[in-house]
Protein backbone atom coordinates (compact mmCIF):
# COMPACT_ATOMS: atom_id res chain seq x y z
CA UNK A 1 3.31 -9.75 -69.57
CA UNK A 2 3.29 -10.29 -65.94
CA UNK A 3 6.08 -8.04 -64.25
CA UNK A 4 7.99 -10.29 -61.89
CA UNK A 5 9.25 -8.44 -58.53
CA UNK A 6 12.52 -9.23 -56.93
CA UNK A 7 12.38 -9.82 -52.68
CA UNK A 8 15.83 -9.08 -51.01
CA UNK A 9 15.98 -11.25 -48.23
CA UNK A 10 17.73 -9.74 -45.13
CA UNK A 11 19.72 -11.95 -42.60
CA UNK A 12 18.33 -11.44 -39.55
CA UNK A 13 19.86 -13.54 -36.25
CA UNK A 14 17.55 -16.11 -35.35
CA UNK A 15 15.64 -14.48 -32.40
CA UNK A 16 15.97 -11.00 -33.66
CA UNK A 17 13.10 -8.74 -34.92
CA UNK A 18 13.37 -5.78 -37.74
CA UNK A 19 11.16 -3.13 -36.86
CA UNK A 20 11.69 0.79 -36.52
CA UNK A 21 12.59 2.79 -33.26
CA UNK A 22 9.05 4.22 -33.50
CA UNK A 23 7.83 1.18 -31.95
CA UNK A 24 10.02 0.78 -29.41
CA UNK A 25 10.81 4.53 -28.31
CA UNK A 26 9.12 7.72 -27.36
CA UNK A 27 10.65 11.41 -28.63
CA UNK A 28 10.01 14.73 -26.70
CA UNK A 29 8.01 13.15 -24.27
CA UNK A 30 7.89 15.96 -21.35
CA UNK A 31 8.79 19.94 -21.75
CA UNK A 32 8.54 22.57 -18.70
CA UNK A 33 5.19 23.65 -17.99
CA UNK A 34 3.53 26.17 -15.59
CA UNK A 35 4.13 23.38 -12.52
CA UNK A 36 8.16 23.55 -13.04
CA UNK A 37 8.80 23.99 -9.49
CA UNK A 38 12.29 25.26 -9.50
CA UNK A 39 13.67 28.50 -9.78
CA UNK A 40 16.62 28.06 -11.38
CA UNK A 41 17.52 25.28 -14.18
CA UNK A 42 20.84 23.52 -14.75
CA UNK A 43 21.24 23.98 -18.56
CA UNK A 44 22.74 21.50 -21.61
CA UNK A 45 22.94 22.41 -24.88
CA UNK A 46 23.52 20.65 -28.21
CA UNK A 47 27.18 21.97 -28.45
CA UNK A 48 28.10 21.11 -24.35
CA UNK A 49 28.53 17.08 -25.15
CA UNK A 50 29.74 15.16 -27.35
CA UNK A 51 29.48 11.53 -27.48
CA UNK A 52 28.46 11.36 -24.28
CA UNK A 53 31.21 13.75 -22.79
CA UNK A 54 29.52 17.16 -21.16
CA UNK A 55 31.72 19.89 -21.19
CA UNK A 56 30.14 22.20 -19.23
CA UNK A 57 26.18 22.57 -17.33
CA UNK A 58 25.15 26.19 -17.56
CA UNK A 59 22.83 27.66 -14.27
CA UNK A 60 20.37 29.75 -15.16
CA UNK A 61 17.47 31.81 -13.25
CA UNK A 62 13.86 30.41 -14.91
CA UNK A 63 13.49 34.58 -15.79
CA UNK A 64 16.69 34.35 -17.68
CA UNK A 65 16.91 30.82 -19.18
CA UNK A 66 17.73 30.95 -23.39
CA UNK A 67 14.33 30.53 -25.06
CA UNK A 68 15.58 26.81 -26.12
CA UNK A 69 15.94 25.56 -22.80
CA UNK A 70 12.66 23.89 -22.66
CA UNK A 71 13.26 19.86 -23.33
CA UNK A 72 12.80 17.89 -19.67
CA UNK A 73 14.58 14.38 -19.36
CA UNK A 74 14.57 11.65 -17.21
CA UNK A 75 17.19 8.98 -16.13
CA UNK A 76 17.99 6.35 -19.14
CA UNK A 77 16.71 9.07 -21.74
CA UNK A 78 18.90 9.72 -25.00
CA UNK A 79 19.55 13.20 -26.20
CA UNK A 80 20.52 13.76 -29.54
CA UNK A 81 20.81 17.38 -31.55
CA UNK A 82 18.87 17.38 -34.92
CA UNK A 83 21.80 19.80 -36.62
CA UNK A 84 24.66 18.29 -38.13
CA UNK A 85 24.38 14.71 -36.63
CA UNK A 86 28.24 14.02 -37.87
CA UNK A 87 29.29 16.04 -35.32
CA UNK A 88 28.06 13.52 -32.92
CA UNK A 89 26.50 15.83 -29.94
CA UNK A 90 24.43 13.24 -28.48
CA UNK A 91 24.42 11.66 -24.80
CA UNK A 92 22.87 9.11 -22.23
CA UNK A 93 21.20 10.54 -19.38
CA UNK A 94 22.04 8.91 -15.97
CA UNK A 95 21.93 10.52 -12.33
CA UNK A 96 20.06 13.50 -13.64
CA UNK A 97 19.40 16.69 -11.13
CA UNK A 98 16.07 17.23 -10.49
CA UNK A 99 16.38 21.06 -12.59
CA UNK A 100 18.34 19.76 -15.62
CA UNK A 101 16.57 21.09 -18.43
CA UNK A 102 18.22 20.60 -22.36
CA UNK A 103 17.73 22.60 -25.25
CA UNK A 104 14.87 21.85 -27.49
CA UNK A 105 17.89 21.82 -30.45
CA UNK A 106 17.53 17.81 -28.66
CA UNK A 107 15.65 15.04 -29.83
CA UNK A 108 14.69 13.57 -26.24
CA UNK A 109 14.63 10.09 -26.80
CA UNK A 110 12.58 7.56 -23.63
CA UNK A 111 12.96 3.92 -24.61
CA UNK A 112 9.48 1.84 -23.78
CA UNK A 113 10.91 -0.33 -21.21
CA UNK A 114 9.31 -3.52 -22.29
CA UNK A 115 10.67 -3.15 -26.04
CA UNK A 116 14.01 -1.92 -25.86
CA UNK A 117 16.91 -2.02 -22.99
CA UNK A 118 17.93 1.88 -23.06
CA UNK A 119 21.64 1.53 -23.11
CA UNK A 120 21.40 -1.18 -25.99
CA UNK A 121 19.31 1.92 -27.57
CA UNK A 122 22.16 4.42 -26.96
CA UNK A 123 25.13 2.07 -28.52
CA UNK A 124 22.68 1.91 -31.37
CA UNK A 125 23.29 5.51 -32.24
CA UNK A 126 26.89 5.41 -31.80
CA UNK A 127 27.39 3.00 -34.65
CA UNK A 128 29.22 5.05 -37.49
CA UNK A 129 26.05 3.72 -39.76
CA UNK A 130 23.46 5.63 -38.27
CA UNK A 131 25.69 8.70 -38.11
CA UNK A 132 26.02 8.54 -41.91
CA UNK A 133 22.52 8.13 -42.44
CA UNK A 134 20.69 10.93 -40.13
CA UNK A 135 24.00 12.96 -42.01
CA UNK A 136 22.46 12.36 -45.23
CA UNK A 137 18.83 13.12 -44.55
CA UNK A 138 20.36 16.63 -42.52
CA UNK A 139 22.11 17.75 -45.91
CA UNK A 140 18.41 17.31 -47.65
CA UNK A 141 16.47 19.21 -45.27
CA UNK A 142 15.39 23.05 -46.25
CA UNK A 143 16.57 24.36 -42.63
CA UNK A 144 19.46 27.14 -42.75
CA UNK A 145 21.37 24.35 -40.97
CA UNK A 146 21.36 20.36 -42.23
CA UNK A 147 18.99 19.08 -39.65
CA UNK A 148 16.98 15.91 -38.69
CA UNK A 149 13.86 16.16 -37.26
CA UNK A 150 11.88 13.21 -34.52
CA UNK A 151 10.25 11.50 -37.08
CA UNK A 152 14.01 11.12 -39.14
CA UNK A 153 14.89 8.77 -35.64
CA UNK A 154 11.40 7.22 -35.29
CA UNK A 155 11.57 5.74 -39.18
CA UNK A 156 15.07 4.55 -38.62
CA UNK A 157 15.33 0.69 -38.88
CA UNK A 158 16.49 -1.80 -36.04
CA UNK A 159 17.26 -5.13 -35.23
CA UNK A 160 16.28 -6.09 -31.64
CA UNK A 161 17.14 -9.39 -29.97
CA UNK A 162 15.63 -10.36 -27.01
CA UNK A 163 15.58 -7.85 -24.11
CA UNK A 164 18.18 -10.09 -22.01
CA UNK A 165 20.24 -10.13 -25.14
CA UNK A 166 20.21 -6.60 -25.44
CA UNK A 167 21.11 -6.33 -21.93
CA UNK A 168 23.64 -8.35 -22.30
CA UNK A 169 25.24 -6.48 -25.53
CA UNK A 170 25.01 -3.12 -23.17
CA UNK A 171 26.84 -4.50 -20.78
CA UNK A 172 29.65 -5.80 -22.58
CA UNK A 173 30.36 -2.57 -24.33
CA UNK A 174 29.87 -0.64 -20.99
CA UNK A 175 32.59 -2.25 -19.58
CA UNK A 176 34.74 -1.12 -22.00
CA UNK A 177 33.27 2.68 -21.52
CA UNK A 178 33.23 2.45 -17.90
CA UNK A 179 37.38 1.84 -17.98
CA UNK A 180 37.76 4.79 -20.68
CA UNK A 181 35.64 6.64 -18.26
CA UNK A 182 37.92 5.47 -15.35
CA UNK A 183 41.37 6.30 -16.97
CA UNK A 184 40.43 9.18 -17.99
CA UNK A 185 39.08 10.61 -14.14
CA UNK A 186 43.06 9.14 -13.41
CA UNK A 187 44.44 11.59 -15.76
CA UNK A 188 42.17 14.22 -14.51
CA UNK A 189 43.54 13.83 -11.09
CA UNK A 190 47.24 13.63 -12.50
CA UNK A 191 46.98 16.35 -14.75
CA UNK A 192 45.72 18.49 -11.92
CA UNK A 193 48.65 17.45 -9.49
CA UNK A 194 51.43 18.39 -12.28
CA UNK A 195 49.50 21.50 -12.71
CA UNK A 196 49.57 22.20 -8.81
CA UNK A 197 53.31 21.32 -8.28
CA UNK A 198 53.82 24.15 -12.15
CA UNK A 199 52.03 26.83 -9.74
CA UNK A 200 53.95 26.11 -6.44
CA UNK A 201 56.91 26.06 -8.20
CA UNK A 202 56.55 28.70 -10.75
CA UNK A 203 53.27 30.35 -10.32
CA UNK A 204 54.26 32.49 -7.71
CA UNK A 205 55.69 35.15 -10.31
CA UNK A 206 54.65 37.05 -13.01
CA UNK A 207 56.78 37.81 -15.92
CA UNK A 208 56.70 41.54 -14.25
CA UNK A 209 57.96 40.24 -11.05
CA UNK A 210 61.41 40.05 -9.36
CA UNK A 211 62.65 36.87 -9.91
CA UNK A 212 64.77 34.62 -7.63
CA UNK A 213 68.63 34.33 -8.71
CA UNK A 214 68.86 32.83 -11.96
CA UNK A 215 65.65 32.99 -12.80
CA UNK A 216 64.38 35.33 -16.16
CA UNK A 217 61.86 36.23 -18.52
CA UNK A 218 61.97 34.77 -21.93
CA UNK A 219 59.92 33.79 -24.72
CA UNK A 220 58.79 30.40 -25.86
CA UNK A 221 60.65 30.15 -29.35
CA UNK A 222 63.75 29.90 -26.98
CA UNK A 223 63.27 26.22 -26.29
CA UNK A 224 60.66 24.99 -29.22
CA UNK A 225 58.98 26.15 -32.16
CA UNK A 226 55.73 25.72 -33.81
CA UNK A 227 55.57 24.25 -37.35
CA UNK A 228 52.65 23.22 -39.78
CA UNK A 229 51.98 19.82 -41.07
CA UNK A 230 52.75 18.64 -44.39
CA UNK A 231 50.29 19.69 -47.01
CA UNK A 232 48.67 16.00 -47.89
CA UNK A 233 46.10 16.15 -50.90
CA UNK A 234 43.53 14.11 -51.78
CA UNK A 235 44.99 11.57 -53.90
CA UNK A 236 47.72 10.75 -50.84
CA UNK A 237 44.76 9.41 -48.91
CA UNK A 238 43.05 5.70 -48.68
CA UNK A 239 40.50 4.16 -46.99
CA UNK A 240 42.79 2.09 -45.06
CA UNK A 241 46.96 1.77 -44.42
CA UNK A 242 50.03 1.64 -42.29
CA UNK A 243 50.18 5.27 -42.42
CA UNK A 244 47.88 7.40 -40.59
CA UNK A 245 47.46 11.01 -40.96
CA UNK A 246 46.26 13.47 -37.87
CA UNK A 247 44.03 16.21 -39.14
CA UNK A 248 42.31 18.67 -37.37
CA UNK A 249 39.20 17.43 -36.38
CA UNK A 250 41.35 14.67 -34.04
CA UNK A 251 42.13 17.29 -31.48
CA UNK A 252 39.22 17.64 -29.12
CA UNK A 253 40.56 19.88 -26.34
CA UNK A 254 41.12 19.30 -22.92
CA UNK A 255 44.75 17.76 -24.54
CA UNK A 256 42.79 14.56 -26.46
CA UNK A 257 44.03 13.37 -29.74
CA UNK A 258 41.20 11.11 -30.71
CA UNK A 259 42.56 8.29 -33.17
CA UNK A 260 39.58 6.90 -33.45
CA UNK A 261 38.54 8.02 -36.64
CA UNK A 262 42.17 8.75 -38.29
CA UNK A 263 42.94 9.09 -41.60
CA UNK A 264 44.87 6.96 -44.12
CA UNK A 265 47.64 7.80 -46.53
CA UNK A 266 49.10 5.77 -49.27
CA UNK A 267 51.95 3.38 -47.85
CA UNK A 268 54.44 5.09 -50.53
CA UNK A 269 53.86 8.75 -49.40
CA UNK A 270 55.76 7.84 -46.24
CA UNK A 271 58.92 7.05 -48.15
CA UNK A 272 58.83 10.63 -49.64
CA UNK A 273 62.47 12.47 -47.49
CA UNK A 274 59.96 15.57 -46.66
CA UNK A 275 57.33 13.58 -45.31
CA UNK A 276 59.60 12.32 -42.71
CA UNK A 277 60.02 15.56 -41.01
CA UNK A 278 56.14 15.37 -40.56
CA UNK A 279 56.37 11.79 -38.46
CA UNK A 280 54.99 11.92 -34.66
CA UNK A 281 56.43 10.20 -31.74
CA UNK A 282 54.65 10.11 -28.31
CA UNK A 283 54.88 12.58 -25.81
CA UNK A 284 54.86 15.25 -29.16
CA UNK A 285 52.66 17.86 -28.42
CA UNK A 286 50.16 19.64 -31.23
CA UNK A 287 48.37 22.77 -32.04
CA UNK A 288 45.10 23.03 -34.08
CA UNK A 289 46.11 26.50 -35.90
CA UNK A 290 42.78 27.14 -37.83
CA UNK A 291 39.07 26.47 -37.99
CA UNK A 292 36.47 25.41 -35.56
CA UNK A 293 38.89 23.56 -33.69
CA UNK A 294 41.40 26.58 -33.25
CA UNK A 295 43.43 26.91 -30.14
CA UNK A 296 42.77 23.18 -29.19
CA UNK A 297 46.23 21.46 -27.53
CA UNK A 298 46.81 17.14 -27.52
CA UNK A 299 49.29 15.18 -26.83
CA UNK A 300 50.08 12.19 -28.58
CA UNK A 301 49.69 8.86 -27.03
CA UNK A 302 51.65 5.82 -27.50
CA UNK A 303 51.62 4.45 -31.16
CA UNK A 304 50.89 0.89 -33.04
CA UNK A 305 51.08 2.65 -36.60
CA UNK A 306 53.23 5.78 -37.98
CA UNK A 307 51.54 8.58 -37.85
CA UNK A 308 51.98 12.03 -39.56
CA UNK A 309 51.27 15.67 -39.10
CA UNK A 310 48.44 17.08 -41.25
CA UNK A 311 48.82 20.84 -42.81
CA UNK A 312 46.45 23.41 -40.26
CA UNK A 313 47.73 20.97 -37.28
CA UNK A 314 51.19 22.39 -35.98
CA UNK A 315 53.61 20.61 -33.85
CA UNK A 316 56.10 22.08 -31.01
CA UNK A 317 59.15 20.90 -32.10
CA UNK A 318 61.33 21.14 -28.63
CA UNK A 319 64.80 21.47 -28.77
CA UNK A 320 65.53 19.33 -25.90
CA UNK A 321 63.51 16.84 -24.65
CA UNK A 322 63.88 17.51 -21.31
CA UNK A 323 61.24 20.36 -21.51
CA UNK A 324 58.78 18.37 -22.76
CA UNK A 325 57.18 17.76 -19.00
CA UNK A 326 57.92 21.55 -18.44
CA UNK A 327 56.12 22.54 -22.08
CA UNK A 328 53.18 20.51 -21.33
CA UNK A 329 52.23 21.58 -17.67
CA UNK A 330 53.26 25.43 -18.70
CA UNK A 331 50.48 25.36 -21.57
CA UNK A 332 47.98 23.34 -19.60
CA UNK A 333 48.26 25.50 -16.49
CA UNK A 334 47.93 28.71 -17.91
CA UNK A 335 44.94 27.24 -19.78
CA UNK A 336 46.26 28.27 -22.87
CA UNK A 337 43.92 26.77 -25.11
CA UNK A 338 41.47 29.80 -24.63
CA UNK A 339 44.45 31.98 -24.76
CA UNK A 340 45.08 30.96 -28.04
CA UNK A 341 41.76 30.73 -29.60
CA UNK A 342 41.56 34.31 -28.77
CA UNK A 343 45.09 35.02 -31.01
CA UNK A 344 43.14 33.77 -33.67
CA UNK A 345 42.41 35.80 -37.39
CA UNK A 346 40.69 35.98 -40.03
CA UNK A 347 36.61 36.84 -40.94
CA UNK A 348 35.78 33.77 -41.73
CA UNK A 349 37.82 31.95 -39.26
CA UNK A 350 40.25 32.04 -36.45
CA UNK A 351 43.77 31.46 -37.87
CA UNK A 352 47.19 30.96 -35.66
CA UNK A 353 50.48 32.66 -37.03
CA UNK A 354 53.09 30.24 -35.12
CA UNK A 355 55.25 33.36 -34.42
CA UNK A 356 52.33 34.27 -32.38
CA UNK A 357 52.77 31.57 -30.15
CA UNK A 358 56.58 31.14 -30.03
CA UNK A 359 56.81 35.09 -28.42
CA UNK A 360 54.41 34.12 -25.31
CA UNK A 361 56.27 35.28 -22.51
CA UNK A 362 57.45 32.66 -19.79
CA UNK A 363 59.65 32.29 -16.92
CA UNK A 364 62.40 30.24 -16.81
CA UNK A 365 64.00 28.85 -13.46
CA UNK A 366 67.53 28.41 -12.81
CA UNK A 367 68.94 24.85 -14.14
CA UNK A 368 68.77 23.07 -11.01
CA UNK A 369 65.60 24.33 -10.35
CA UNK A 370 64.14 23.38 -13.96
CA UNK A 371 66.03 19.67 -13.61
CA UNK A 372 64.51 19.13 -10.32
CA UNK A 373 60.81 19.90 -11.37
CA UNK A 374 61.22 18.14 -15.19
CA UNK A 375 62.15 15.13 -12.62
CA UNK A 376 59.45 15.14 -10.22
CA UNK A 377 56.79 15.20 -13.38
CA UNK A 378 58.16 13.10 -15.42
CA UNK A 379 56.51 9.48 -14.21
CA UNK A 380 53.59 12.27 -14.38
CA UNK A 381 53.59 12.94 -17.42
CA UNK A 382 54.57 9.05 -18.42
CA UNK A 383 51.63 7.99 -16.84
CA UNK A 384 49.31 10.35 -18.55
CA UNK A 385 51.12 9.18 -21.86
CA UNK A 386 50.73 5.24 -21.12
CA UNK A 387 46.62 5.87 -19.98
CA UNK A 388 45.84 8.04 -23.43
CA UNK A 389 47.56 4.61 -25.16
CA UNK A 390 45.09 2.42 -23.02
CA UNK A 391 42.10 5.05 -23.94
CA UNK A 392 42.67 4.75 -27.57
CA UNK A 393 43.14 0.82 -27.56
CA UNK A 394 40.01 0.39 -25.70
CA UNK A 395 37.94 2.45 -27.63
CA UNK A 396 39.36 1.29 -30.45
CA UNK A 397 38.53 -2.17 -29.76
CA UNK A 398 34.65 -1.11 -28.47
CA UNK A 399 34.33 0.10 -31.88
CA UNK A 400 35.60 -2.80 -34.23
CA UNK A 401 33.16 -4.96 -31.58
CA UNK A 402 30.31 -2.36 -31.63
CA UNK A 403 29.03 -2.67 -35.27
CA UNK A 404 29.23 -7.03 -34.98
CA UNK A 405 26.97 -7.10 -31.64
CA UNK A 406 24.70 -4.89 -33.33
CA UNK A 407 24.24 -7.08 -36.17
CA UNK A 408 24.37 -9.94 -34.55
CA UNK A 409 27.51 -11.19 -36.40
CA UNK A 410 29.06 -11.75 -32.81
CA UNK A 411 26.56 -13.14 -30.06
CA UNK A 412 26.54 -13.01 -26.02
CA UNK A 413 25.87 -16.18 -24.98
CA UNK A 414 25.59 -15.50 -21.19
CA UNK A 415 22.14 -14.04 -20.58
C-alpha cells in the first residue's frame, strides 16, 4: 500500500519569499580583539534595555571591564539576550559610540544589506509570535537559565517582501515609535520641571530642619494610604474583555504603566460590590509591593476600558485629591523607587509592608503654600497624564498593525 503524504500549503503574499534569517542575517559577527584601540568601553548589558529602551550605559576601564563585555556592534545591528527571551531585552543599534561594547549574554544580529532592510528585521522580533517561540525553545534548553542560542534565531522562519516593501513596512511602524519616542522626551522634560519647582519649593529642608511658620513634619499615612489589589484567581481571567486587570509585571519604573499587554477578567467579576473598591481612575498612582518588580511607581493614564487593581500591586488611596500633584512629584523627586526597593523582605524576594511606606517622613507646607504649588503643577501633571494616554494608544495601535504588515495581511502600496 502506497502511503499517501499530505502538503500544507502556506499563503504567502504574492511577491514574498519564505526562507530563514540564516540567509539573510549574520550573528556575532565582530568581538574585541588585541587592536581595540580604546581604553575605556561604554558598557550594555542584557538587563540595561528592554524593547529597545536603555536604562543605563555603564563606563568601564578595558583592565576592569566584566568578563562578558566582549560583543562589538555596529550601526543597524540587533541585539538580543539568549536568557529568557519573554522578558523582551532586545534593541536596535543606531548612533553607536565608537567604545560601545555589549555583553556576550547578546545575540549580535548584522542584517546582509542586500537581503533584508534592518529595521524591517528588528519589527520582526517584536512580534509577540517570535517571543513565544524563542520562549519555548529557552524552557528546553539544559542551561541553569532557559536560553536560546545563534543558531535558535538563524533557523527561525521569515517572510520577506521585496526590499522597498520592507522599507516601506519599517517606516510606517517607525513613525509610530518615533512619536512614542517623542512624547515620552516631553514628559521627561515636564517631569523634570515639576521635580525642580518640588525642590525650590520644598527641598530646601530636611525633616530635621527648622521649618518656616506653619510648616511641620509628618508622615505620609496623614494624607493617603497604601492598599493591595484584589486577590483575582485564575478562573476570573479570559483571553479577552471589557475588564482589564493591572498586575505586576505592567509597572516598568521610571512611573510607566504599560497596558500593552493587560490582562482580562470575566465581564461578571466586575459586578461583584468588593471588586469595585479595586477600580482605577487616572491620575491614581500604584506601587509594585513584591517580586522582581518591587519598589517600581506608575501612574495611570487616561482609560478606554475599566480597569482593576491586581493583589501584589498597591494603590495610594489619597484622601483629597488635591495632593495628588503634591504625592506624585514628592515620590518622584526623592527617587523613591530605589528607596523602596531597599524596604523590601523576604529570602526569596523583596516584599513591601504598606505601613512601611505610609510612616515615610515628609514635610508639609502651610495651606497657602501647599494650594499655591498643587496649582502651579497641576496642567503639569495633566499634561503628563494626557501624553501616557497618547503613548498607550499609539503603541497600542503599532501593535494590532504590527503582526498584519508582517504577514502581509495589510500591504504598503507606496514604495
Amino acid at each position: 500500500m502506497t502511503k499517501k503524504t499530505q502538503t500544507i500549503e502556506k499563503n504567502i503574499p504574492s511577491g514574498w519569499v519564505e526562507t530563514v534569517l540564516g540567509e539573510v542575517v549574520e550573528t556575532n559577527i565582530s568581538s574585541i580583539g588585541k587592536d581595540f584601540e580604546f581604553d575605556k568601553i561604554l558598557y550594555l548589558d542584557t538587563g540595561s534595555i528592554t524593547e529597545n529602551r536603555v536604562e543605563q550605559l555603564q563606563i568601564f576601564s578595558i583592565s576592569e571591564a566584566p568578563s562578558r563585555a566582549k560583543r562589538l556592534v555596529k550601526e543597524n545591528d540587533i541585539v538580543y539576550s539568549t536568557v529568557r527571551p519573554n522578558q523582551r531585552h532586545f534593541g536596535f543599534i543606531q548612533n553607536p559610540q565608537e567604545n560601545l561594547v555589549v555583553s556576550t549574554g547578546f545575540t549580535v544580529i548584522s542584517a546582509i544589506p542586500e537581503k533584508t532592510n534592518s529595521k524591517f528585521l528588528y519589527y520582526f522580533f517584536t512580534q509577540d509570535k517570535i517571543t513565544s517561540n524563542l520562549q519555548q525553545i529557552a524552557e528546553h534548553s539544559t542551561s541553569t537559565y532557559p536560553s536560546i542560542k545563534p543558531e535558535h534565531i538563524e533557523n527561525l522562519e521569515i517572510l520577506l517582501p521585496s526590499l522597498p516593501e520592507q522599507q516601506s513596512i519599517a517606516s510606517v511602524l517607525s513613525a509610530f515609535d518615533d512619536k512614542i519616542d517623542l512624547l515620552r522626551e516631553e514628559n521627561k522634560t515636564l517631569e523634570e520641571i515639576g521635580q525642580v519647582i518640588f525642590k525650590e519649593w520644598f527641598g530646601k529642608y530636611s525633616v530635621d530642619d527648622e521649618l518656616p511658620e506653619g510648616w511641620r513634619v509628618g508622615k505620609l499615612c496623614e494624607i493617603c494610604n497604601l492598599k493591595s489589589g484584589f486577590a483575582f484567581v485564575g478562573d476570573d481571567f479570559v483571553e479577552k474583555s471589557n475588564t482589564m486587570v493591572l498586575k505586576i509585571k505592567d509597572l516598568k519604573g521610571n512611573w510607566i504603566v504599560d497596558l500593552s499587554d493587560i490582562s482580562f477578567a470575566k465581564d461578571e467579576v466586575k459586578n461583584l460590590e468588593r471588586v469595585q473598591y479595586f477600580k482605577l481612575k487616572v491620575g491614581d498612582i500604584v506601587l509594585a509591593m513584591s517580586g522582581n518588580t518591587t519598589g517600581k511607581i506608575g501612574v495611570i493614564p487616561n482609560l478606554e476600558e475599566e480597569l482593576f487593581l491586581n493583589q501584589r500591586v498597591g494603590k495610594f488611596f489619597i484622601n483629597d485629591e488635591k495632593y495628588k500633584t503634591f504625592i506624585y512629584f514628592f515620590l518622584m523627586s526623592g527617587n523613591y523607587e530605589e528607596k523602596i526597593l531597599a524596604m523590601g523582605y523576604g529570602s526569596a524576594q523583596p516584599n513591601i509592608n504598606p505601613t512601611q511606606i505610609e510612616n515615610i517622613n515628609i514635610i508639609y507646607p502651610d495651606n497657602k503654600t501647599l494650594e499655591n504649588f498643587i496649582n502651579t503643577t497641576i496642567p503639569i501633571f495633566t499634561k503628563i497624564l494626557d501624553n501616557l494616554y497618547q503613548i498607550q494608544s499609539l503603541a497600542r495601535s503599532r501593535d494590532e498593525l504590527l503582526p498584519k504588515l508582517m504577514g502581509g495581511e495589510v500591504r504598503v502600496t507606496d514604495f
